[in-house]
Protein backbone atom coordinates (compact mmCIF):
# COMPACT_ATOMS: atom_id res chain seq x y z
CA UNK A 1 17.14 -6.01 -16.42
CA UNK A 2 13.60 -4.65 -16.75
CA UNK A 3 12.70 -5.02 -13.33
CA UNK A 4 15.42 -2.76 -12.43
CA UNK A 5 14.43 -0.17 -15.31
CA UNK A 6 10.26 -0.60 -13.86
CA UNK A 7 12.28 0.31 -10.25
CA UNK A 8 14.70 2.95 -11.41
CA UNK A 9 11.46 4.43 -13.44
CA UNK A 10 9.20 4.27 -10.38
CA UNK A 11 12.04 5.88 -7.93
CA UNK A 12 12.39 8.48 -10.12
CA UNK A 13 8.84 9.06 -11.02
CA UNK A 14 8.80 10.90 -7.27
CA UNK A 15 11.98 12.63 -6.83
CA UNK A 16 11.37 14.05 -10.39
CA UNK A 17 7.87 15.67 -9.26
CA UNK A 18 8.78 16.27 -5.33
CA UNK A 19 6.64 19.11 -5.08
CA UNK A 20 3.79 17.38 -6.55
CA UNK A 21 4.15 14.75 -4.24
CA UNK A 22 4.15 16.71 -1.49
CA UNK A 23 1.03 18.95 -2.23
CA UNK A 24 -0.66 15.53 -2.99
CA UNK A 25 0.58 13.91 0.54
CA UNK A 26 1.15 16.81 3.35
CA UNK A 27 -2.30 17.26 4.23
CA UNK A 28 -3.92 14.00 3.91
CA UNK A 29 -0.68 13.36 6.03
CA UNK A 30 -1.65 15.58 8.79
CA UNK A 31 -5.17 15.31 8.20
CA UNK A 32 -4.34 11.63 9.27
CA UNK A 33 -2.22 11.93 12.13
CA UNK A 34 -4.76 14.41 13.59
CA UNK A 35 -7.16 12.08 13.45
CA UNK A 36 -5.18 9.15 15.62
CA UNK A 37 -3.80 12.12 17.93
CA UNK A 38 -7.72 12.89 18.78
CA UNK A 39 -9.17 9.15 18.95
CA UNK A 40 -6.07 8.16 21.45
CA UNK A 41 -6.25 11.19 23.37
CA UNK A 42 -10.09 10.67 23.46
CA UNK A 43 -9.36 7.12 24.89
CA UNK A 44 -6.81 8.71 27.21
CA UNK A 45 -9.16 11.09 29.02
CA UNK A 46 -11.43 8.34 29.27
CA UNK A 47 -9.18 5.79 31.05
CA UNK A 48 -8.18 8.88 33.57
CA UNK A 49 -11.98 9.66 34.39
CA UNK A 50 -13.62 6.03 34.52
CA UNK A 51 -12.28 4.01 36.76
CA UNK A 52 -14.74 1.72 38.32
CA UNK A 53 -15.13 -1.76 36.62
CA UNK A 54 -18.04 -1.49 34.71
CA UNK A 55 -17.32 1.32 33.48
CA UNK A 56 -14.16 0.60 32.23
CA UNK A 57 -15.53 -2.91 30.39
CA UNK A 58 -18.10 0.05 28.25
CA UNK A 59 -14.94 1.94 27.58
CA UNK A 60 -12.92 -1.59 26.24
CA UNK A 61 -15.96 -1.96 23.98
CA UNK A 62 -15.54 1.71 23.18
CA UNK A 63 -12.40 1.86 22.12
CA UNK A 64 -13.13 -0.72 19.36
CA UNK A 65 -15.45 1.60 18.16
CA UNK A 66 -12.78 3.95 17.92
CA UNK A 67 -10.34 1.98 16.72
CA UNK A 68 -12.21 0.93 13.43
CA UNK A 69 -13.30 4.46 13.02
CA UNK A 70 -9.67 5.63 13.19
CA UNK A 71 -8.43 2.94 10.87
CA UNK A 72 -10.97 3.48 8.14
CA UNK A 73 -10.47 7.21 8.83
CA UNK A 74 -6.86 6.69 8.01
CA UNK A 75 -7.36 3.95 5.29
CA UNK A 76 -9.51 6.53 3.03
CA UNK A 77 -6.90 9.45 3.64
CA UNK A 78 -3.99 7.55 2.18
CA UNK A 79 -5.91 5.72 -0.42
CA UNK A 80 -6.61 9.70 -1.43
CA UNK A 81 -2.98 9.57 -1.86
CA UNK A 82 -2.81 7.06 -3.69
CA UNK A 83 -5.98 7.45 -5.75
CA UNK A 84 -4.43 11.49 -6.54
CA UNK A 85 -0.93 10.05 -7.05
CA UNK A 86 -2.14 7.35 -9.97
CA UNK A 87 -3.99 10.50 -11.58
CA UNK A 88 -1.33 12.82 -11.53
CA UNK A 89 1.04 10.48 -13.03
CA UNK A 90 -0.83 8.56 -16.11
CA UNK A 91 -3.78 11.64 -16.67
CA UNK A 92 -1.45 14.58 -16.10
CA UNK A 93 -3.42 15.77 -13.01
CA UNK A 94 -1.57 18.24 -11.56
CA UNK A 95 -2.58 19.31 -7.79
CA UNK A 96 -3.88 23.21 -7.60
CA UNK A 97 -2.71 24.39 -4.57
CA UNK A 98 -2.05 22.13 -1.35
CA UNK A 99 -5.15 20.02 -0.88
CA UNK A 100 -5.91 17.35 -3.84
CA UNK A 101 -8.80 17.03 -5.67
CA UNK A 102 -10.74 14.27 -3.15
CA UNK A 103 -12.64 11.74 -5.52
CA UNK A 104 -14.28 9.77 -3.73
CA UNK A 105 -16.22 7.58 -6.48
CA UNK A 106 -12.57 6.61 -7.24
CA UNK A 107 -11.49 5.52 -3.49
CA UNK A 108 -14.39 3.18 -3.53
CA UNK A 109 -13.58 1.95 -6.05
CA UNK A 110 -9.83 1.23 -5.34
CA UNK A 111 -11.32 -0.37 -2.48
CA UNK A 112 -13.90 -2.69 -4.19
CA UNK A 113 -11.09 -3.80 -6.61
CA UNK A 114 -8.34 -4.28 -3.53
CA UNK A 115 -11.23 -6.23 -1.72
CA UNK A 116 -11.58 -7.90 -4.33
CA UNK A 117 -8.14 -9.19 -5.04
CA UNK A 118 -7.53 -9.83 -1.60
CA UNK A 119 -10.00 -12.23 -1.35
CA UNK A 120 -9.05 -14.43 -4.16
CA UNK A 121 -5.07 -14.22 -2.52
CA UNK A 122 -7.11 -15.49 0.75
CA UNK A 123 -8.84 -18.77 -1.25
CA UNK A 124 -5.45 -19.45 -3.26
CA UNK A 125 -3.76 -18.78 0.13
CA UNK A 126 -6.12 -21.28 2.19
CA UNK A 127 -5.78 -24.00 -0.69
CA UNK A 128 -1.72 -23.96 -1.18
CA UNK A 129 -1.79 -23.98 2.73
CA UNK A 130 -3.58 -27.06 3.03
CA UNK A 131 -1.08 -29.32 0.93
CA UNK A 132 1.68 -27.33 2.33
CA UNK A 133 0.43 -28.14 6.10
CA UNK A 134 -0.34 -31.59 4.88
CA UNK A 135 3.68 -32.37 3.47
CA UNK A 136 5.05 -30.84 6.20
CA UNK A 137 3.98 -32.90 8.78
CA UNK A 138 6.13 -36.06 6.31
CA UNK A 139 8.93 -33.66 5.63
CA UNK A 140 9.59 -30.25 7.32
CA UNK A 141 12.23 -28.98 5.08
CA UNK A 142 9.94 -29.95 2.26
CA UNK A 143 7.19 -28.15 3.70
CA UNK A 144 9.91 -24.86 4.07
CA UNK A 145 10.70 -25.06 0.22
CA UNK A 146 6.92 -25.30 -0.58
CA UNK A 147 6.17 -22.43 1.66
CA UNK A 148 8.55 -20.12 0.16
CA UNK A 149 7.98 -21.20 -3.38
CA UNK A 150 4.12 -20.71 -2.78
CA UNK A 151 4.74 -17.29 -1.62
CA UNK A 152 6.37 -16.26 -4.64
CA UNK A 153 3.98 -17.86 -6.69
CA UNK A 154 1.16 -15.78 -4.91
CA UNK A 155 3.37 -13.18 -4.96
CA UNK A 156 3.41 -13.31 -8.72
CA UNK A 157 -0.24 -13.87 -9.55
CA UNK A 158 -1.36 -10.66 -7.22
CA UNK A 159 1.43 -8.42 -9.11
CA UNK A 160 -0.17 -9.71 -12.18
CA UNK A 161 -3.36 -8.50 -11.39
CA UNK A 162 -2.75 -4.86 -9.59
CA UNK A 163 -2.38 -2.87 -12.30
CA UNK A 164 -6.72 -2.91 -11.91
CA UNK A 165 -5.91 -0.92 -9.14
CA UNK A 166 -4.44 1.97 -10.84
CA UNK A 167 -7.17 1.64 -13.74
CA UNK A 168 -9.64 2.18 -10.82
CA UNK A 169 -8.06 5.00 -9.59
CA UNK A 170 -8.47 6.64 -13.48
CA UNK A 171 -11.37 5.58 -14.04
CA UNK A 172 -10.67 3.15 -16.45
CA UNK A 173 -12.42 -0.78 -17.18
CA UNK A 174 -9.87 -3.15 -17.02
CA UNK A 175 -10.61 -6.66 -16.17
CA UNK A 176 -8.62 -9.57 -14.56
CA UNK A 177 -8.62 -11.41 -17.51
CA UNK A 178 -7.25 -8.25 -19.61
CA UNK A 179 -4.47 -7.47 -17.10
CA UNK A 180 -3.88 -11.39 -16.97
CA UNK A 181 -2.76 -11.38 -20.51
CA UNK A 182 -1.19 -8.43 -20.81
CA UNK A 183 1.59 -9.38 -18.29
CA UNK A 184 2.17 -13.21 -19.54
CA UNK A 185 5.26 -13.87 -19.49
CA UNK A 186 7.13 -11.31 -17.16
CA UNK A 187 7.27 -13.91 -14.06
CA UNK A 188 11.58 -13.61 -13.82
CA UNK A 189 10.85 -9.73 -14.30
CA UNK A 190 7.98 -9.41 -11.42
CA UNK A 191 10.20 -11.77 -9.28
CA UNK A 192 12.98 -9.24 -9.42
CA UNK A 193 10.47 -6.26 -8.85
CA UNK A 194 9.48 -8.11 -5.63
CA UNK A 195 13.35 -8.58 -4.63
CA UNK A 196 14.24 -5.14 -5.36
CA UNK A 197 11.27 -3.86 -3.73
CA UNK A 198 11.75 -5.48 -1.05
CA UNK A 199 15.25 -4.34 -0.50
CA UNK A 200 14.33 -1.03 -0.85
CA UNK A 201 12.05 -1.38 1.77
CA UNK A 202 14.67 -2.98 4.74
CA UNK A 203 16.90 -0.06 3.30
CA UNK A 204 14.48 2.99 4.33
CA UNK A 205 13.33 1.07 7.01
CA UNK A 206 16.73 1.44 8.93
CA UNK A 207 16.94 4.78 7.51
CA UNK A 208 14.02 5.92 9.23
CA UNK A 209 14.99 4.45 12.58
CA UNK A 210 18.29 6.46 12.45
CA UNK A 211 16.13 9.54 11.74
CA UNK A 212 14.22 8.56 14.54
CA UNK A 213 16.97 9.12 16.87
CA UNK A 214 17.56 12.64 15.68
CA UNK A 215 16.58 15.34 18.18
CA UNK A 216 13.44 17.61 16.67
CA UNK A 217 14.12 16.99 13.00
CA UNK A 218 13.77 13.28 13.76
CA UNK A 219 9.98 13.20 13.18
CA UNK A 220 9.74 15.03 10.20
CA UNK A 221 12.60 13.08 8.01
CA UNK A 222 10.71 9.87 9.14
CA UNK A 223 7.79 11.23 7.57
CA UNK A 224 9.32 11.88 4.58
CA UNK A 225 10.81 8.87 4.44
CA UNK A 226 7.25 6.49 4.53
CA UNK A 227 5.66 9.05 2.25
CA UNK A 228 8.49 8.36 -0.39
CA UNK A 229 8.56 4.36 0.28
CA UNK A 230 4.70 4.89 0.02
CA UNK A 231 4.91 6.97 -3.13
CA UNK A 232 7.73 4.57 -4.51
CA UNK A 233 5.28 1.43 -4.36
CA UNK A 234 2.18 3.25 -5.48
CA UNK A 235 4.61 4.55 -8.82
CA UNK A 236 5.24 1.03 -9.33
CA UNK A 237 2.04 0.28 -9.98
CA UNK A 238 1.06 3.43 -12.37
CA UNK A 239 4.42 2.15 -13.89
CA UNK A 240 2.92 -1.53 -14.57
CA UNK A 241 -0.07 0.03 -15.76
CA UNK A 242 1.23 2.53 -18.33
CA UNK A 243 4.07 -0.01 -19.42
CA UNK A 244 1.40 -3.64 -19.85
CA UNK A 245 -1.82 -1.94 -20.46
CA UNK A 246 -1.19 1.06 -22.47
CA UNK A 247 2.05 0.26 -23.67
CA UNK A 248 4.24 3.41 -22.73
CA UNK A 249 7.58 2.97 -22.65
CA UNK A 250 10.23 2.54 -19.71
């Protein structure tokens, strides 16, 4: 079953090159949790020293400031991940050392191209749930078939199209159209990528909460686990790329 082999490739792409993975992820890791640690203890010290109304509606609109600059904050460290991760893999980058080399032509442009396919998802999104709204209301079980089935239909089109994601990240021009093409006719073999994936996913999910109980150690083994689950899905796409666009074998 190809999906299983694009899986089995993708899971072993990172426990093959641990190290690797771990000078590419530690420190925009830490670099991240760092920066929540400081924006909620910043919004902590606040809360404790203004306590009169007004003041306390200019901290609420405060704290959204925050917020967005923590998220974005975040959002750019792990797309440096994930940027570092797709070079590594299909340019032979190798990390010197323990911080990565931080592109950041690259991460805007990951971002522009992620933007970019989120929207369309949003239209085809906003058009399927129209009819599906609209044949619900006659027949709800109907309208529970349609919504599943148009979820895997999105589900299909978007894998379709990511592997311009990992082209970004390598600087490479690869257009809808061109990825399009290049993956016609591997719906049954996305469809089990997105089962498998998604198993995977519940699986380290409940792994991680019975790190979490774990005295000490606890923290750290959840953190390995989401950088691995993180790693996993970012090696599927450099998989889908190298396999549909430049034809490297499983």
């Amino acid at each position: 079953m190809k999906s299983w082999s694009i899986f089995t490739h993708s899971f072993g792409m990172v426990f093959r090159n641990l190290k690797q993975a771990m000078q590419i992820g530690l420190v925009p890791v830490l670099l991240a949790f760092a920066g929540v640690f400081a924006g909620l203890s910043y919004l902590g010290v606040s809360l404790a020293v203004f306590q009169d109304e007004q003041a306390l509606g200019l901290l609420m609109a405060d704290s959204w400031m925050v917020f967005i600059v923590m998220l974005v904050f975040v959002m750019i460290l792990m797309l440096w991940i994930v940027t570092s991760w797709h070079r590594f893999v299909l340019l032979e980058e190798y990390p010197e050392g323990w911080v990565p080399p931080f592109r950041f032509d690259r991460i805007l442009s990951y971002i522009g191209h992620a933007l970019m396919l989120g929207i369309m998802m949003l239209i085809v999104m906003a058009s399927a749930a129209t009819v599906i709204i609209g044949l619900s209301s006659a027949s709800p079980v109907l309208g529970g078939i349609l919504l599943t089935t148009g979820g895997l239909v999105i589900g299909v089109l978007l894998y379709r199209l990511l592997p311009i994601l990992p082209a970004a990240a390598i600087g490479k021009s690869l257009k809808l159209k061109e990825a399009w093409v290049a993956t016609k006719g591997e719906t049954l073999t996305i469809l089990g990528l997105m089962l498998i994936g998604f198993l995977f996913q519940l699986l380290l999910n409940v792994v991680a909460v019975l790190f979490g109980l774990v005295p000490v150690i606890g923290p750290l083994l959840i953190y390995a686990v989401l950088l691995i689950m993180s790693l996993v899905n970012v090696s599927i796409l450099t998989t889908l790329y190298g396999h549909y666009i430049e034809g490297r074998p499983i």
